[in-house]
Protein backbone atom coordinates (compact mmCIF):
# COMPACT_ATOMS: atom_id res chain seq x y z
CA UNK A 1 35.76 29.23 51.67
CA UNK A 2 32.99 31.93 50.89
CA UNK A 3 29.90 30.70 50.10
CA UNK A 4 27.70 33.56 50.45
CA UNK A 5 25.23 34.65 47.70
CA UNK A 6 25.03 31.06 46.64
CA UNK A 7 21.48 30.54 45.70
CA UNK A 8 20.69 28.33 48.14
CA UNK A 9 16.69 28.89 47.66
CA UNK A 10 16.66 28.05 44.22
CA UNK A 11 18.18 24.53 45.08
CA UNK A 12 16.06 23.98 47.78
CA UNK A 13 12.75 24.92 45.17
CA UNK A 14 14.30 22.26 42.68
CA UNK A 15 14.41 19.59 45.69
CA UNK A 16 18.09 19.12 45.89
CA UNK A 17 18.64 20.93 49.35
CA UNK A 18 16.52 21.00 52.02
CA UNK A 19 16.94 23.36 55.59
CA UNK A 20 15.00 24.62 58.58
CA UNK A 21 14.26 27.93 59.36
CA UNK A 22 16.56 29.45 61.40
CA UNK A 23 19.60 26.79 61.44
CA UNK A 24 22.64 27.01 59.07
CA UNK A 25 22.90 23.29 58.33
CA UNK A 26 21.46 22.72 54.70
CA UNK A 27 21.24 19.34 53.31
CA UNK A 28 21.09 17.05 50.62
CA UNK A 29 17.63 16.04 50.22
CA UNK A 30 18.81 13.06 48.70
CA UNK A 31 21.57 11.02 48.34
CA UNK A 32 24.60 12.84 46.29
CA UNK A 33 25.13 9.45 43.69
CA UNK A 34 21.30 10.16 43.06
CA UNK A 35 21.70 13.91 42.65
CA UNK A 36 23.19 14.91 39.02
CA UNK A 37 24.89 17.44 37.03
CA UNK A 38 22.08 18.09 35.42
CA UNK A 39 19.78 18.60 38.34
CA UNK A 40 22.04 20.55 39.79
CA UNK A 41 22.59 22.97 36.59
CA UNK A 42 19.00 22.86 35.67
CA UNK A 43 18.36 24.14 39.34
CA UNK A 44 20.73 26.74 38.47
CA UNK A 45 20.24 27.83 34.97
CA UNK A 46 16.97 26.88 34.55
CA UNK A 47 16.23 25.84 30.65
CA UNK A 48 19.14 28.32 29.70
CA UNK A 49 21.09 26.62 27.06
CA UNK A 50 24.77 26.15 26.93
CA UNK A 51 24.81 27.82 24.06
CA UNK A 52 22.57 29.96 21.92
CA UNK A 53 22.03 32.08 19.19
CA UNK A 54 22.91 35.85 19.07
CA UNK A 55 19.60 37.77 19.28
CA UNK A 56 21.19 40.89 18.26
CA UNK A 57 21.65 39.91 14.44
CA UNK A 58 20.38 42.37 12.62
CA UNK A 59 17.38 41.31 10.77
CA UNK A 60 18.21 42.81 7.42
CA UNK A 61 21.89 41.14 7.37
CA UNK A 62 21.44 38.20 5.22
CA UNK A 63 24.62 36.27 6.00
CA UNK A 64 24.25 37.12 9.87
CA UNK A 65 20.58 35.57 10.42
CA UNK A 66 21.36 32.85 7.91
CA UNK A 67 24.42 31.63 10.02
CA UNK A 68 22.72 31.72 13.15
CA UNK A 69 19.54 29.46 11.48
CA UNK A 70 22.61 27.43 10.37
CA UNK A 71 24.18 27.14 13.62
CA UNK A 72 21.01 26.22 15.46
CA UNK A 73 20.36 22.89 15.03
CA UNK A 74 24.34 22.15 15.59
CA UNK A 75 23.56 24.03 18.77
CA UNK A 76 20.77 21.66 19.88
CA UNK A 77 22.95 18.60 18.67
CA UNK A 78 25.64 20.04 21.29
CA UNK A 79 22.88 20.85 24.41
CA UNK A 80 21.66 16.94 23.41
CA UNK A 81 24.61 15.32 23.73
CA UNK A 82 26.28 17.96 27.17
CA UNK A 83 23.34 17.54 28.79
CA UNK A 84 22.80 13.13 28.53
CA UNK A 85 26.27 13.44 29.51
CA UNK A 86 25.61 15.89 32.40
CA UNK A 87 23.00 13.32 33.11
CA UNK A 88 25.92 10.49 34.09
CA UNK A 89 28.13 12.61 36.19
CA UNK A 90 26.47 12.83 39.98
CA UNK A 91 27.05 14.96 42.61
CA UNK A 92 29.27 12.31 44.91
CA UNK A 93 31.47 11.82 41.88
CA UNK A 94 32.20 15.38 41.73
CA UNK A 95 32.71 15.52 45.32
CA UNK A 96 35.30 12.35 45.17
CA UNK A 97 37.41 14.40 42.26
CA UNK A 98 37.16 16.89 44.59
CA UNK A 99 38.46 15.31 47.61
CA UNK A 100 41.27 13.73 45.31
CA UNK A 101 42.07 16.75 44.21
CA UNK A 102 42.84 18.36 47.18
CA UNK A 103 44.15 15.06 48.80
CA UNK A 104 47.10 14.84 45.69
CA UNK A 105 47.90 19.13 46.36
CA UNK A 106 48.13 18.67 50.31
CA UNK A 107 50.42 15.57 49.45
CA UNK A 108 52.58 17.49 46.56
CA UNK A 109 52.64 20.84 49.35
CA UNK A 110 54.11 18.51 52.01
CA UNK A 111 56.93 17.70 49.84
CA UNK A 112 57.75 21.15 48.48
């Protein structure tokens, strides 16, 4: 698996990873059932929201700037609820889906 132009750095400035200068074993700087989706995207994204508004509506078209207005708060309602959500999922559950996952295709491959 490639890894490369992960951003490593920008985990390690949210606290999530730590390393040491000049060995290739980053770690968890915490447990993973204490690290969350949310850290992790927040790490990632920043405060970018899963969704948002098209800042391209022209100004002077009435219906265009009036649906986005609309759609904002319904927006917000959506990053609310993703991200408290988000906020239950951790990292070590993610990585036990993961290992099922791959656990249930190496079985199903050995019988094909």
């Amino acid at each position: 698996m490639n890894c490369r132009g992960f951003p490593l750095i920008v985990l390690k400035k949210a606290e999530l990873m730590t390393s040491v200068a000049g060995h290739a074993r980053p770690s968890l700087s915490k447990p993973a059932e204490q690290i969350t989706l949310l850290d992790i995207y927040k790490a990632v994204e920043g405060d970018k929201p899963l969704l948002h508004l098209d800042t391209h509506t022209n100004p002077e078209c009435g219906v265009g700037i009036n649906i986005q207005l609309s759609l904002q708060g319904f927006y917000n309602e959506i990053q609310k609820t993703a991200e408290e959500k988000m906020n239950t999922i951790t990292l070590q559950d993610i990585i036990d889906t993961y290992y099922q996952r791959t656990s249930i295709e190496n079985n199903l491959q050995n019988i094909i």
